[in-house]
N, C-alpha and C. Protein backbone atom coordinates (compact mmCIF):
# COMPACT_ATOMS: atom_id res chain seq x y z
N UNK A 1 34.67 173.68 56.44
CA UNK A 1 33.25 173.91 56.33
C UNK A 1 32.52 173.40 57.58
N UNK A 2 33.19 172.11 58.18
CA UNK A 2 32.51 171.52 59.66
C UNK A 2 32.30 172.86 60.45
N UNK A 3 33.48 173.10 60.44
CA UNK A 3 33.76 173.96 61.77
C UNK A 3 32.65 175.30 61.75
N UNK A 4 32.69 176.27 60.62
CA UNK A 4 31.53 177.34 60.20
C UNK A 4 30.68 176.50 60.92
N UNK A 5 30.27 175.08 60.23
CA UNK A 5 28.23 174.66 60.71
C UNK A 5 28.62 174.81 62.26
N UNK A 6 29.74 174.23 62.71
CA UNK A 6 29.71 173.88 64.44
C UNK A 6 29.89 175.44 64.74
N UNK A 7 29.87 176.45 64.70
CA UNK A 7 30.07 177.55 64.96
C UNK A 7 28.79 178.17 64.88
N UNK A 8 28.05 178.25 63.65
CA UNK A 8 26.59 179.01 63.77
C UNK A 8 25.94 177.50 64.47
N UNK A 9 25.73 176.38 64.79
CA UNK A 9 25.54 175.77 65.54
C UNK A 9 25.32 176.52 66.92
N UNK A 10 26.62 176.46 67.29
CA UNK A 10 26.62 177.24 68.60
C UNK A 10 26.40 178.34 69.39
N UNK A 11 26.22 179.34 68.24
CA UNK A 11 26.01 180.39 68.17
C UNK A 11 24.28 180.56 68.22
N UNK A 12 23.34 179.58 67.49
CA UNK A 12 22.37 179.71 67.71
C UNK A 12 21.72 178.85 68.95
N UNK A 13 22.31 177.63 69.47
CA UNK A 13 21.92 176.90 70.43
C UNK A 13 22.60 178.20 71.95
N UNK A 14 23.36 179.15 72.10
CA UNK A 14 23.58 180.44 72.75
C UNK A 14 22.14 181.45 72.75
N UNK A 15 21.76 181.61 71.66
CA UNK A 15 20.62 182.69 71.54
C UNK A 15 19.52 181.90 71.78
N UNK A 16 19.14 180.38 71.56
CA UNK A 16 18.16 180.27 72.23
C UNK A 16 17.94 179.35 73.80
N UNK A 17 19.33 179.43 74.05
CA UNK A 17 19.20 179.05 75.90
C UNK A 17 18.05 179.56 76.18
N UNK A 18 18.08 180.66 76.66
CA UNK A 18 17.51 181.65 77.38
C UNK A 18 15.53 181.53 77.22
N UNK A 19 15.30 181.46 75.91
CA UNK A 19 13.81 181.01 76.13
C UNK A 19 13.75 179.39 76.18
N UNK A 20 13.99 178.84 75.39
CA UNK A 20 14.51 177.16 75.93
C UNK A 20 14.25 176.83 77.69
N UNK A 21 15.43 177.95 78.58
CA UNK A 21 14.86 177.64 80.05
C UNK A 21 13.75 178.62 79.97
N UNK A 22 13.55 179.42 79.75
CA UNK A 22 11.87 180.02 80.14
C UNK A 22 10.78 179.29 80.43
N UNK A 23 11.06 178.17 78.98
CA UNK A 23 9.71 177.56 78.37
C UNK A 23 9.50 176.04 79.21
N UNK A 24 10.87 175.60 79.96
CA UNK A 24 11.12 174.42 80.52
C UNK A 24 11.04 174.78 82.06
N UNK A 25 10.49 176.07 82.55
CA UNK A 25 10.44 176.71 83.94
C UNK A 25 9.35 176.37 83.91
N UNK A 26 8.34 177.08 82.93
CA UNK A 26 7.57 177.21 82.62
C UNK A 26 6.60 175.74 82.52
N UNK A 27 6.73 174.57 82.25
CA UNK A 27 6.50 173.30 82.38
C UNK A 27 6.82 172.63 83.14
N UNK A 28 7.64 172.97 84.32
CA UNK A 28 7.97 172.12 85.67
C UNK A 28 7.46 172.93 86.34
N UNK A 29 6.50 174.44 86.33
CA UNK A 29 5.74 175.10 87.47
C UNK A 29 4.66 174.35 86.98
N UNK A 30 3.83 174.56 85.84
CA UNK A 30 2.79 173.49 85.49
C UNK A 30 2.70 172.23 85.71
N UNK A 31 3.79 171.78 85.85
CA UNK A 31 3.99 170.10 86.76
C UNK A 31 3.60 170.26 87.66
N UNK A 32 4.21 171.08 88.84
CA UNK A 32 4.27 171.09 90.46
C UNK A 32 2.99 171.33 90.47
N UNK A 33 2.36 172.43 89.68
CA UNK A 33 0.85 172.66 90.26
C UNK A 33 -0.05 171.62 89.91
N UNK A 34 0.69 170.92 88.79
CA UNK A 34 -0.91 170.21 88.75
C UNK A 34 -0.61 168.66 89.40
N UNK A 35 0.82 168.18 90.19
CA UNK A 35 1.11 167.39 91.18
C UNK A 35 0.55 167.59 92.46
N UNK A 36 0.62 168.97 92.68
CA UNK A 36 0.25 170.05 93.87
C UNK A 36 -1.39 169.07 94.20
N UNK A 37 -1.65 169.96 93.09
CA UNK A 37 -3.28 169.74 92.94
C UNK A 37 -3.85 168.61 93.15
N UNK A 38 -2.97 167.98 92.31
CA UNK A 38 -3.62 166.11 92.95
C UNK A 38 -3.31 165.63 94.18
N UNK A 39 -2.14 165.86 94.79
CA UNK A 39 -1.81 165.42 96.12
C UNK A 39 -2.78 165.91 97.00
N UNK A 40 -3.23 167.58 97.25
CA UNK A 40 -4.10 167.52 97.92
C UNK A 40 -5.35 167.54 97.92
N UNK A 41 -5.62 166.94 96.61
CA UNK A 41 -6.98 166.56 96.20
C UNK A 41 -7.21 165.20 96.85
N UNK A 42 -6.27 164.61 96.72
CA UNK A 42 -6.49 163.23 97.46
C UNK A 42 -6.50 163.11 98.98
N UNK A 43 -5.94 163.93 99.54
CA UNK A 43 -5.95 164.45 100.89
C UNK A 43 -7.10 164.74 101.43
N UNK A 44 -7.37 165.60 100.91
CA UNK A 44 -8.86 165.78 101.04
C UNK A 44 -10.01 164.87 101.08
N UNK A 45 -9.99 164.29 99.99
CA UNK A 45 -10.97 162.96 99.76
C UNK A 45 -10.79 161.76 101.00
N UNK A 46 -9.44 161.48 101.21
CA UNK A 46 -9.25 160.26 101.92
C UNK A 46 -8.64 160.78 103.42
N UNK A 47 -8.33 162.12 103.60
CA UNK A 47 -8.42 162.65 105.12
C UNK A 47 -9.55 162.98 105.89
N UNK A 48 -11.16 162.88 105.22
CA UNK A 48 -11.88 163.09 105.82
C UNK A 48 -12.22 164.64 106.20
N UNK A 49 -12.16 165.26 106.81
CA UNK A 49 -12.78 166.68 106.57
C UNK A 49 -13.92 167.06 107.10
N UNK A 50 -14.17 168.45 106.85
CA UNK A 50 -15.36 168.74 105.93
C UNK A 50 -16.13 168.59 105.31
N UNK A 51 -17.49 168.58 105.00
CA UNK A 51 -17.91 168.33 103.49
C UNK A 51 -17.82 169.23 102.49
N UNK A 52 -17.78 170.48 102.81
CA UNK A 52 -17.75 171.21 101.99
C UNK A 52 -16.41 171.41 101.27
N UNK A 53 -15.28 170.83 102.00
CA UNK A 53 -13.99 170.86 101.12
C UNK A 53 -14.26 169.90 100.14
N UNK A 54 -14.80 168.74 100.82
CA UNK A 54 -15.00 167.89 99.81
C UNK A 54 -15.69 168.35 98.75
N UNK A 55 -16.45 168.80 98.68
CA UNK A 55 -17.40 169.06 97.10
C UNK A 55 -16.66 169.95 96.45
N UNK A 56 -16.09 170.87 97.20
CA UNK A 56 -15.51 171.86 96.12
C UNK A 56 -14.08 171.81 95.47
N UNK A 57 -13.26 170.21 96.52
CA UNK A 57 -13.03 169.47 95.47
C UNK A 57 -13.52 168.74 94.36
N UNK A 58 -13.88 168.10 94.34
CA UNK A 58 -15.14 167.52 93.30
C UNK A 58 -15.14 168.44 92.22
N UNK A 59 -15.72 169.77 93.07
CA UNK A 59 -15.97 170.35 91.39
C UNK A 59 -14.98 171.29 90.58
N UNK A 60 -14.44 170.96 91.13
CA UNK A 60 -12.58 171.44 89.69
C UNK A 60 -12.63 170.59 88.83
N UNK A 61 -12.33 170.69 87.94
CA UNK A 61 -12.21 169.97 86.89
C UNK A 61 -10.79 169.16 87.18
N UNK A 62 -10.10 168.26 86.44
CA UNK A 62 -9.01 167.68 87.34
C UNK A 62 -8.33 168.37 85.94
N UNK A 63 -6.92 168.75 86.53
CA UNK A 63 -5.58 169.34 85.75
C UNK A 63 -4.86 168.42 84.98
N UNK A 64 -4.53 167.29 85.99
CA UNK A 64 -3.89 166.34 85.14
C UNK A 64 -4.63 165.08 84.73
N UNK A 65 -3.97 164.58 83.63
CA UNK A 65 -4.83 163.15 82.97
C UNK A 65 -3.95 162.21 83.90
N UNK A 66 -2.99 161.93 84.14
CA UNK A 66 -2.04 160.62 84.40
C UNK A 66 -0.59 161.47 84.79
N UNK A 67 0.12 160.21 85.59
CA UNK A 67 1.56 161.00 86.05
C UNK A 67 2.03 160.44 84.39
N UNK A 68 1.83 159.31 83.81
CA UNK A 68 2.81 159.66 82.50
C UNK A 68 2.24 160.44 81.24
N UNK A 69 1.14 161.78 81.74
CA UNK A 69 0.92 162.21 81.07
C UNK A 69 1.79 164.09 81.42
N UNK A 70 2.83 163.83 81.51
CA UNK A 70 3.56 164.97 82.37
C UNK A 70 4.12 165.90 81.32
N UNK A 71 4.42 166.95 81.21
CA UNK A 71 4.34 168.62 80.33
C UNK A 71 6.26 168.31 80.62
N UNK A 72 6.79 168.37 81.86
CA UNK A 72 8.14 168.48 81.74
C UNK A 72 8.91 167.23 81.31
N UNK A 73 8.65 166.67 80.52
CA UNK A 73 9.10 165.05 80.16
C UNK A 73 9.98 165.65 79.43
N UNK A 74 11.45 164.54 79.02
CA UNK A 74 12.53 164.89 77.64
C UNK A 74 11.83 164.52 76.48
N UNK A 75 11.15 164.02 76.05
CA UNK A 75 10.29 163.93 74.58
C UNK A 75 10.16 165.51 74.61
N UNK A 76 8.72 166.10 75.73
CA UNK A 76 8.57 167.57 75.53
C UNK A 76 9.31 168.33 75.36
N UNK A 77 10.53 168.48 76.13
CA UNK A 77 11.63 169.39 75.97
C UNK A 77 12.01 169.48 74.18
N UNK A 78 12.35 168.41 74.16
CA UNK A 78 13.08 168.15 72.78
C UNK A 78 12.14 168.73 71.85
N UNK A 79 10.65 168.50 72.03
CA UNK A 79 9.56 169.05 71.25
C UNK A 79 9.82 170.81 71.33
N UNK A 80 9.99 171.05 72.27
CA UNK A 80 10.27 172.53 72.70
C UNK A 80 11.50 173.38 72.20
N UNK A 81 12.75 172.57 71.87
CA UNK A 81 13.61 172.88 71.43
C UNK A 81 13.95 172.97 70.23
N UNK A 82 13.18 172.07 69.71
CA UNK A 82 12.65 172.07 68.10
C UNK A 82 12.29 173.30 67.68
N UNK A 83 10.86 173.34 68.17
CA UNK A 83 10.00 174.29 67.84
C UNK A 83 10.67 175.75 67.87
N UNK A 84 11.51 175.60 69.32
CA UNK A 84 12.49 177.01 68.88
C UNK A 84 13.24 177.33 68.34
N UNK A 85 13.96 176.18 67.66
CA UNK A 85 15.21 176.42 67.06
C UNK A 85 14.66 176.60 65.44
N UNK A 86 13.36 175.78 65.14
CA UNK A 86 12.45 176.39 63.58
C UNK A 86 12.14 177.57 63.37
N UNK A 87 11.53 178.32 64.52
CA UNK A 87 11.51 179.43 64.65
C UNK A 87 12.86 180.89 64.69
N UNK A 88 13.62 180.08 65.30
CA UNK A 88 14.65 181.10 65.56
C UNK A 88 15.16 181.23 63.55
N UNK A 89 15.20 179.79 63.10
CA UNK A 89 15.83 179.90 61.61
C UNK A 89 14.94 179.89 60.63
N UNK A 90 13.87 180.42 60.81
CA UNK A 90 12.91 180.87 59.84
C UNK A 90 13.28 182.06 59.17
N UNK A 91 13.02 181.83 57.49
CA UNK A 91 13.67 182.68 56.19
C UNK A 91 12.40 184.18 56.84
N UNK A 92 11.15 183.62 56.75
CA UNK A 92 10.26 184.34 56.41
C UNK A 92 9.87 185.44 57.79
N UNK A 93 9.90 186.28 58.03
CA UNK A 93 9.59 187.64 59.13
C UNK A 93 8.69 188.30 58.52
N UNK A 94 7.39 188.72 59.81
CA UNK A 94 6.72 189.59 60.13
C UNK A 94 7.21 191.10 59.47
N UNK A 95 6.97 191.91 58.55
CA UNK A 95 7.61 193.54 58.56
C UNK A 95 8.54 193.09 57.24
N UNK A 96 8.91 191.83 57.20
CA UNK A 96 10.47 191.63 56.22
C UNK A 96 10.01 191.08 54.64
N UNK A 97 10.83 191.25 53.94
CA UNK A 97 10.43 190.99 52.10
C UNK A 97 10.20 189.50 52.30
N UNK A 98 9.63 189.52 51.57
CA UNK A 98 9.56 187.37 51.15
C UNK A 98 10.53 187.01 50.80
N UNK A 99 10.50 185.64 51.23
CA UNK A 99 11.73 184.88 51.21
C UNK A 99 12.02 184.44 49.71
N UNK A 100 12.85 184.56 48.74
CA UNK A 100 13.04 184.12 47.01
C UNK A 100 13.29 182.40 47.07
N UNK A 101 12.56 181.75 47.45
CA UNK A 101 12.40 180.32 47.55
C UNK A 101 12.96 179.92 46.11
N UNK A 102 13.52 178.44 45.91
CA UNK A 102 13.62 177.84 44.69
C UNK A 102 12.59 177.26 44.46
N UNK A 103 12.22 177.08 43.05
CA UNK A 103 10.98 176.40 43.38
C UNK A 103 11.29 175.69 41.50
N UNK A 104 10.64 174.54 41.15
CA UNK A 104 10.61 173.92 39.62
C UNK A 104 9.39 174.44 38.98
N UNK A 105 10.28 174.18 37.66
CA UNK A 105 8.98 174.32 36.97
C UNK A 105 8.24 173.73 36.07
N UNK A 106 6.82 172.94 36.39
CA UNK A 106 6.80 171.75 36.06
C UNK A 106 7.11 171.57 34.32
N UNK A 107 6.49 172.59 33.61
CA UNK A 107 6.70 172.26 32.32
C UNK A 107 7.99 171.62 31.77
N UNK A 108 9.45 172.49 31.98
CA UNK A 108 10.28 171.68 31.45
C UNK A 108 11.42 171.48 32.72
N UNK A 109 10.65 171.69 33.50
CA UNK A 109 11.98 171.21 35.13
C UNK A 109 12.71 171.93 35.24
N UNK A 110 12.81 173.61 34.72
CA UNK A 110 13.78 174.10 34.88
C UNK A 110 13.70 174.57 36.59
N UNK A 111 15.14 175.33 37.05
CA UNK A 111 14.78 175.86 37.91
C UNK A 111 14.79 177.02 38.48
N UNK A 112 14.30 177.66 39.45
CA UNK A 112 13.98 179.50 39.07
C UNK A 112 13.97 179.88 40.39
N UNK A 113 13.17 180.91 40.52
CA UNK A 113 13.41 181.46 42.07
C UNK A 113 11.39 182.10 41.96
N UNK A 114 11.07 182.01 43.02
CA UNK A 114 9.85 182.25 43.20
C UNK A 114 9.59 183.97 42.73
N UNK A 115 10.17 184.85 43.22
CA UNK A 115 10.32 186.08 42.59
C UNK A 115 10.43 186.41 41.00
N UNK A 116 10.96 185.12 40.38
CA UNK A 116 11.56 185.61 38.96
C UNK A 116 10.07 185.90 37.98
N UNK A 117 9.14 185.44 39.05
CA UNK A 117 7.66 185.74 38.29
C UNK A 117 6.62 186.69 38.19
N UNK A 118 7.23 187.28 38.88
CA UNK A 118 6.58 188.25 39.15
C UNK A 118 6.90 189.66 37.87
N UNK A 119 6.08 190.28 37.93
CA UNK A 119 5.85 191.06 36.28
C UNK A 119 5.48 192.03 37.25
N UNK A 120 6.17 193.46 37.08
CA UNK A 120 5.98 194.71 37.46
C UNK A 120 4.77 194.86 38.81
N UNK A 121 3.61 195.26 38.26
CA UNK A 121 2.74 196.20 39.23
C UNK A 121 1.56 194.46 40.14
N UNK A 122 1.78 193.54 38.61
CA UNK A 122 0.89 192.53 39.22
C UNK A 122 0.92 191.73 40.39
N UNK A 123 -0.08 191.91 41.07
CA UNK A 123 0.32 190.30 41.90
C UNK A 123 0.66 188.76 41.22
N UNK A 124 1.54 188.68 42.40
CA UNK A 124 2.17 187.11 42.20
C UNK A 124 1.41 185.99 43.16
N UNK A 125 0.62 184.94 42.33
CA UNK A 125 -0.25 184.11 42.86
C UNK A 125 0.82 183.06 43.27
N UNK A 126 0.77 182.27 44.18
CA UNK A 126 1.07 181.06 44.09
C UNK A 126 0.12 180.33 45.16
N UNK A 127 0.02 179.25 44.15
CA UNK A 127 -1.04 177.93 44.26
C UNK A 127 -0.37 176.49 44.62
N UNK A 128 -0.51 176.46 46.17
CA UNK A 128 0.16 174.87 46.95
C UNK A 128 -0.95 174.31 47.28
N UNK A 129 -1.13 173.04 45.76
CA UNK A 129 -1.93 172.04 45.96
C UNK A 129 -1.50 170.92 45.45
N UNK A 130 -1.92 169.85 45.09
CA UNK A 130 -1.10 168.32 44.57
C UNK A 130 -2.21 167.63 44.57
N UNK A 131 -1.87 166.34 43.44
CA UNK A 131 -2.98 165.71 42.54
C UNK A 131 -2.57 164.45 42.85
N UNK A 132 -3.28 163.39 43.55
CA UNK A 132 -3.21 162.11 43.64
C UNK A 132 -3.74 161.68 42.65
C-alpha cells in the first residue's frame, strides 16, 4: 500500500513541477525588480543628480516593505506548493458533478453520503453553520 501512496505521490509532485517553477520564476522576477528598484532608488537619492530624477523618484510608491519582507523566500515556496498541490487534488471541478462527500447525521450519528438526500426534482440545501 506504501508503495501505490509513493507512486501517486510522485506522479502528482511530476504534474505539478512545471507550474511550481512558473510560479517560483515568477517571484524571483518580482524580487529582482523590486531589489532593482531599490538599489537605484537609492542611487539616485545619494548620487546626487538631477532634481528632477529626484522627485520622480520620490513619487513611486516604494515596491518593497523590507529585504526580510521577500516573495521568493522557502516559507513562500512551500506556501506555493501547497496551494498547488490542494488544488491539483481537489474532489470538486468547474463543468464536473458534485463531489458525494460523507457527511453525519446529527440525529442518530448515522452515516450517509451527501447525495443520499436528495429526493427527485428538489433542490438539495445544505446549511454550514455551528453553535457555540
Amino acid at each position: 500500500m506504501n508503495t501505490v501512496k509513493a507512486i501517486k505521490n510522485a506522479i502528482v509532485c511530476l504534474a505539478l513541477l512545471p507550474r511550481f517553477l512558473a510560479a517560483a520564476a515568477m517571484f524571483w522576477l518580482l524580487d529582482f525588480l523590486c531589489i532593482r528598484k531599490r538599489v537605484f532608488g537609492m542611487r539616485a537619492h545619494s548620487g546626487g543628480g538631477d532634481g528632477d530624477a529626484n522627485d520622480a523618484a520620490a513619487a513611486d510608491p516604494p515596491l518593497c516593505v523590507s529585504d526580510s519582507n521577500r516573495m521568493c523566500t522557502l516559507e513562500s515556496l512551500k506556501a506555493v506548493w501547497h496551494g498547488h498541490k490542494l488544488d491539483f487534488l481537489k474532489a470538486a471541478r468547474l463543468g464536473r458533478g458534485a463531489p458525494n462527500t460523507e457527511v453525519v447525521r446529527l440525529r442518530d450519528q448515522t452515516r450517509g453520503r451527501v447525495l443520499d438526500y436528495a429526493r427527485g426534482d428538489r433542490p438539495l440545501v445544505l446549511n454550514f453553520g455551528s453553535c457555540t
